[in-house]
PDB file of N, CA and C in Angstrom:
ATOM      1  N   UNK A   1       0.837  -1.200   0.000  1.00  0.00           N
ATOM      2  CA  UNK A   1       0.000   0.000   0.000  1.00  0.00           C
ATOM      3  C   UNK A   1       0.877   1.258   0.000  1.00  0.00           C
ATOM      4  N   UNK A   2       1.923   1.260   0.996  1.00  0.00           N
ATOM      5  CA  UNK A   2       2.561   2.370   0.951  1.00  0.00           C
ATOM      6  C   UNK A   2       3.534   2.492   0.013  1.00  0.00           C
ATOM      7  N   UNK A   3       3.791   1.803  -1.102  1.00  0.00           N
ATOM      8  CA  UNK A   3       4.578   1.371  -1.752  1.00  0.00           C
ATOM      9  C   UNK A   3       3.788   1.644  -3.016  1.00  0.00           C
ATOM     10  N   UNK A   4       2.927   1.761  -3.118  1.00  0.00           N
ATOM     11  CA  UNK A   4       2.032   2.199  -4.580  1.00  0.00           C
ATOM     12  C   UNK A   4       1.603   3.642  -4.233  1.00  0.00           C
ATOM     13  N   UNK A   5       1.533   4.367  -2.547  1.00  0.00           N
ATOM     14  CA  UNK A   5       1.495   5.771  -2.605  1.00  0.00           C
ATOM     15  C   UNK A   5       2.187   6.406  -2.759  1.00  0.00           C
ATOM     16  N   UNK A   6       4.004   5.613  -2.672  1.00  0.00           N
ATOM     17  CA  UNK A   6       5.422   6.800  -2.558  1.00  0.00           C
ATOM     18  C   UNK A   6       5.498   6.527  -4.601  1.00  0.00           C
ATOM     19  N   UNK A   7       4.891   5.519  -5.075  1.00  0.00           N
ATOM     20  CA  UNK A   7       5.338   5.757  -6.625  1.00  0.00           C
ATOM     21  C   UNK A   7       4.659   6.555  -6.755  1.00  0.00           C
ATOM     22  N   UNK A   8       3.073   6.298  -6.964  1.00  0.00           N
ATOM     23  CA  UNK A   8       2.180   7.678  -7.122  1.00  0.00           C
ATOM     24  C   UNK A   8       2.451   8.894  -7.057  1.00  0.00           C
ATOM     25  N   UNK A   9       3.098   9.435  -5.973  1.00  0.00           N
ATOM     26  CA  UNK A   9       3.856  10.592  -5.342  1.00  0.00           C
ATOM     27  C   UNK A   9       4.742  10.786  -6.081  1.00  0.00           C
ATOM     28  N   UNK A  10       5.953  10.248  -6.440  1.00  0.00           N
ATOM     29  CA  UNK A  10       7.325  10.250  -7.350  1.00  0.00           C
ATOM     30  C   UNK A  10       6.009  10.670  -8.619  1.00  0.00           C
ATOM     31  N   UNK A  11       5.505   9.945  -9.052  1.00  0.00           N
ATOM     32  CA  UNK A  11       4.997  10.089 -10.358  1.00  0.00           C
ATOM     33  C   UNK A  11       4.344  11.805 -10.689  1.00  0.00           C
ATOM     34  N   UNK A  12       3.610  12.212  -9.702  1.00  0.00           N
ATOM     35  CA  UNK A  12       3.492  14.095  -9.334  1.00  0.00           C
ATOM     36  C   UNK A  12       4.429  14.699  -9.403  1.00  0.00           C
ATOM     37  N   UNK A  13       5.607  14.176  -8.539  1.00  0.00           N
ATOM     38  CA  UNK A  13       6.797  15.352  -8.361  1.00  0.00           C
ATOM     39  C   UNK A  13       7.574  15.525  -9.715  1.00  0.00           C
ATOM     40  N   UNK A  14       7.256  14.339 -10.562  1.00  0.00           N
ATOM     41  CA  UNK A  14       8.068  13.988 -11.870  1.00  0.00           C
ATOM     42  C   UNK A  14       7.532  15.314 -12.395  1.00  0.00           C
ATOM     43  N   UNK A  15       6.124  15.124 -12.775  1.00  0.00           N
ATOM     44  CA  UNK A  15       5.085  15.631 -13.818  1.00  0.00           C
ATOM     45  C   UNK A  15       4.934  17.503 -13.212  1.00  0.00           C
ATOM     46  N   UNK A  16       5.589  17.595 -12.243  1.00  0.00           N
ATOM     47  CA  UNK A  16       5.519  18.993 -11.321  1.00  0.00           C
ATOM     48  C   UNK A  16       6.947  19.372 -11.652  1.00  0.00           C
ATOM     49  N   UNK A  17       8.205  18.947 -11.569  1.00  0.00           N
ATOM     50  CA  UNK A  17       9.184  18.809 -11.890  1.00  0.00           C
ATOM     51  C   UNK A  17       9.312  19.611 -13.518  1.00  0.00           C
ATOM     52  N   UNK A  18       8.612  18.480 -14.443  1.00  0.00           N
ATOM     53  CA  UNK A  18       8.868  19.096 -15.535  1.00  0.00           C
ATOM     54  C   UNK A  18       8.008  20.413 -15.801  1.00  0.00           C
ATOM     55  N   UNK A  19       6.894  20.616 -15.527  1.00  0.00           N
ATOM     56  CA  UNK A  19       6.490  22.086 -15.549  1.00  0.00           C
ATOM     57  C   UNK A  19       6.933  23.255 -14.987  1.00  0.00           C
ATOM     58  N   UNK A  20       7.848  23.024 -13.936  1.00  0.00           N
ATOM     59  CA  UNK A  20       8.371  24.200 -13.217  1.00  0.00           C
ATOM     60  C   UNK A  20      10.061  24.194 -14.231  1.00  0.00           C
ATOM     61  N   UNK A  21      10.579  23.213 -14.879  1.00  0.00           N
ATOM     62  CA  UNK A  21      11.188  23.380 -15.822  1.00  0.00           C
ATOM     63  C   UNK A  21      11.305  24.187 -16.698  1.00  0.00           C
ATOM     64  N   UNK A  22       9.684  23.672 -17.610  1.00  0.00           N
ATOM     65  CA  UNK A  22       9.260  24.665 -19.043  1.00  0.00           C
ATOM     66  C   UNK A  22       9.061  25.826 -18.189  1.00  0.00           C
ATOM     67  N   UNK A  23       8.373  26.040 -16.911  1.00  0.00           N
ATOM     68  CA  UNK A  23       7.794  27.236 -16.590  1.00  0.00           C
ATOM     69  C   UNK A  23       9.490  28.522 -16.971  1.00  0.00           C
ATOM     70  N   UNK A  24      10.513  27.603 -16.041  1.00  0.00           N
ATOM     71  CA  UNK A  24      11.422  28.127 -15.912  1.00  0.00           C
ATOM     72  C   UNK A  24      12.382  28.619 -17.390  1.00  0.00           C
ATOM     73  N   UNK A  25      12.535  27.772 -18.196  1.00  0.00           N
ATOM     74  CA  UNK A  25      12.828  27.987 -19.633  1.00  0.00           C
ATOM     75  C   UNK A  25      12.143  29.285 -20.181  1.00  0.00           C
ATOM     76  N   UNK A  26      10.508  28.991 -19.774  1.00  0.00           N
ATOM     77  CA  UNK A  26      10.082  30.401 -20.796  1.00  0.00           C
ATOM     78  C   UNK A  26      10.684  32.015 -20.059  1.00  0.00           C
ATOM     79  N   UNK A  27      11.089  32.202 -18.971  1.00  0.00           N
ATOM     80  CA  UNK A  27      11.478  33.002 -18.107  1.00  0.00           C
ATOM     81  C   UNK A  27      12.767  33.508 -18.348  1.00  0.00           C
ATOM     82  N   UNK A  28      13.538  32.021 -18.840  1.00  0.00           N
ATOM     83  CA  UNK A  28      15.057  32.142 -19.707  1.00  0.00           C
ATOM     84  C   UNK A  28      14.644  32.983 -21.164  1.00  0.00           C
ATOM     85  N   UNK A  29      13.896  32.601 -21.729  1.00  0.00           N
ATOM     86  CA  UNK A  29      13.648  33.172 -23.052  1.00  0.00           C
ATOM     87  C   UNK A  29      13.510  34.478 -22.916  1.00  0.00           C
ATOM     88  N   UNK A  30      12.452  34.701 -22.262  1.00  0.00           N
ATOM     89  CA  UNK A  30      12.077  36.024 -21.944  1.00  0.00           C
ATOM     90  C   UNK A  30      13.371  37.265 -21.679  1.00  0.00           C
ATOM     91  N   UNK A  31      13.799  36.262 -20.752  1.00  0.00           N
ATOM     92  CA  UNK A  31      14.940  37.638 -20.320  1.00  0.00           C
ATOM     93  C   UNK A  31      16.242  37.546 -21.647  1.00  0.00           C
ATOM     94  N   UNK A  32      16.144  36.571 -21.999  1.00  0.00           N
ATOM     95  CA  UNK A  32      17.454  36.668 -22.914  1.00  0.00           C
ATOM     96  C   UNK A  32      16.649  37.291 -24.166  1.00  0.00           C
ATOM     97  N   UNK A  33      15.608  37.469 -24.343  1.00  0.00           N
ATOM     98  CA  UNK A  33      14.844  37.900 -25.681  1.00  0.00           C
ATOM     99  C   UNK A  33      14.568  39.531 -25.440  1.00  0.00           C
ATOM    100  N   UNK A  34      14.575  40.162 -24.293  1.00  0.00           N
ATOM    101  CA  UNK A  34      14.446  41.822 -23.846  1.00  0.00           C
ATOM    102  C   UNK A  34      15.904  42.444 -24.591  1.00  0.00           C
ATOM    103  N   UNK A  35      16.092  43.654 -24.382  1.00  0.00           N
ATOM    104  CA  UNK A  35      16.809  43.928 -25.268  1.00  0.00           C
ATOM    105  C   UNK A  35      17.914  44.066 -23.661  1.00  0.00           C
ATOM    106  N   UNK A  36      19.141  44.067 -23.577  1.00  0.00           N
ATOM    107  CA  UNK A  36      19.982  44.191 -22.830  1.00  0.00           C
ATOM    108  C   UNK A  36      20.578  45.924 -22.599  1.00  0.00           C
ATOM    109  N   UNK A  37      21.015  46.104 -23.707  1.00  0.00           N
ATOM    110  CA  UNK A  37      21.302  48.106 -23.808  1.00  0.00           C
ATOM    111  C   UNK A  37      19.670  48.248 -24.722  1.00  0.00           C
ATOM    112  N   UNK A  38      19.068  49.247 -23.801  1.00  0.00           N
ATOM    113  CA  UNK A  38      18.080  49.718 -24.523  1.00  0.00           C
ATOM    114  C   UNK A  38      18.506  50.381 -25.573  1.00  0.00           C
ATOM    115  N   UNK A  39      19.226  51.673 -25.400  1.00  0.00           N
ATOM    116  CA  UNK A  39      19.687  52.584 -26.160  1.00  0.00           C
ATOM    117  C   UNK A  39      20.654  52.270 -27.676  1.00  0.00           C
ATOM    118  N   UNK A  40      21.201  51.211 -26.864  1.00  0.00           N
ATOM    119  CA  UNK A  40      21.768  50.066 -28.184  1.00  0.00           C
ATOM    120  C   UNK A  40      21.088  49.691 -29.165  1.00  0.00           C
ATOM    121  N   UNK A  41      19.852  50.131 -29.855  1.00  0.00           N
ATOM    122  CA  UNK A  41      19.415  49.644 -31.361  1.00  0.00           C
ATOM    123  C   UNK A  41      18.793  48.623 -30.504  1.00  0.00           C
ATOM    124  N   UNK A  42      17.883  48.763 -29.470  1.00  0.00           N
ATOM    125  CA  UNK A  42      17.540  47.306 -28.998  1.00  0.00           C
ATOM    126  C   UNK A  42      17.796  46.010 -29.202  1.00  0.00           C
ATOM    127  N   UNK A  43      19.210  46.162 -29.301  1.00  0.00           N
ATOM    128  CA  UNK A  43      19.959  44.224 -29.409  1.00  0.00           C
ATOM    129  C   UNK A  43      19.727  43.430 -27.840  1.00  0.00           C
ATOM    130  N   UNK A  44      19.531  42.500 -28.468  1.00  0.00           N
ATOM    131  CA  UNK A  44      19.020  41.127 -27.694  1.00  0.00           C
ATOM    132  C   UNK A  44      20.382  39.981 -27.712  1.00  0.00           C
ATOM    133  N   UNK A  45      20.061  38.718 -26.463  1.00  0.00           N
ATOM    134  CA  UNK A  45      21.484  38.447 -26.446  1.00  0.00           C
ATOM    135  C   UNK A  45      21.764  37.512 -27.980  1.00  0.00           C
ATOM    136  N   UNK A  46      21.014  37.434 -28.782  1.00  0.00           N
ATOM    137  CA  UNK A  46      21.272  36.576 -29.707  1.00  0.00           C
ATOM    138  C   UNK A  46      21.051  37.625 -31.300  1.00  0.00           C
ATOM    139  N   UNK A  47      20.406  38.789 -31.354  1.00  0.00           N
ATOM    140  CA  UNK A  47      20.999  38.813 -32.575  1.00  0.00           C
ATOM    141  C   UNK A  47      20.693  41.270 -32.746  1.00  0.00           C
ATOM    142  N   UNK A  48      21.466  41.741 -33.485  1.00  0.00           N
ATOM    143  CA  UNK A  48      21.306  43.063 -33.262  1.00  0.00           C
ATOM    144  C   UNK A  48      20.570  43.685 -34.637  1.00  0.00           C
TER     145      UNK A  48
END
């Protein structure tokens, strides 16, 4: 019994795990996609 509630459990933290991931990725995007020098021609870290 307690042994089919701690997988169950693992199986949430997995599926919680990977959303606070993507959550975290889009947050990466975001900030690397703002422009870094405003005044700079609004360049971003990947292209000017």
């Amino acid at each position: 019994m307690l042994f089919w509630e701690l997988r169950k459990l693992r199986r949430i933290m997995r599926l919680e795990m990977r959303r606070l991931v993507k959550t975290l990725v889009q947050l990466l995007m975001i900030m690397l996609s703002k422009p870094i020098h405003p005044e700079n021609n609004g360049c971003t870290a990947f292209k000017c």
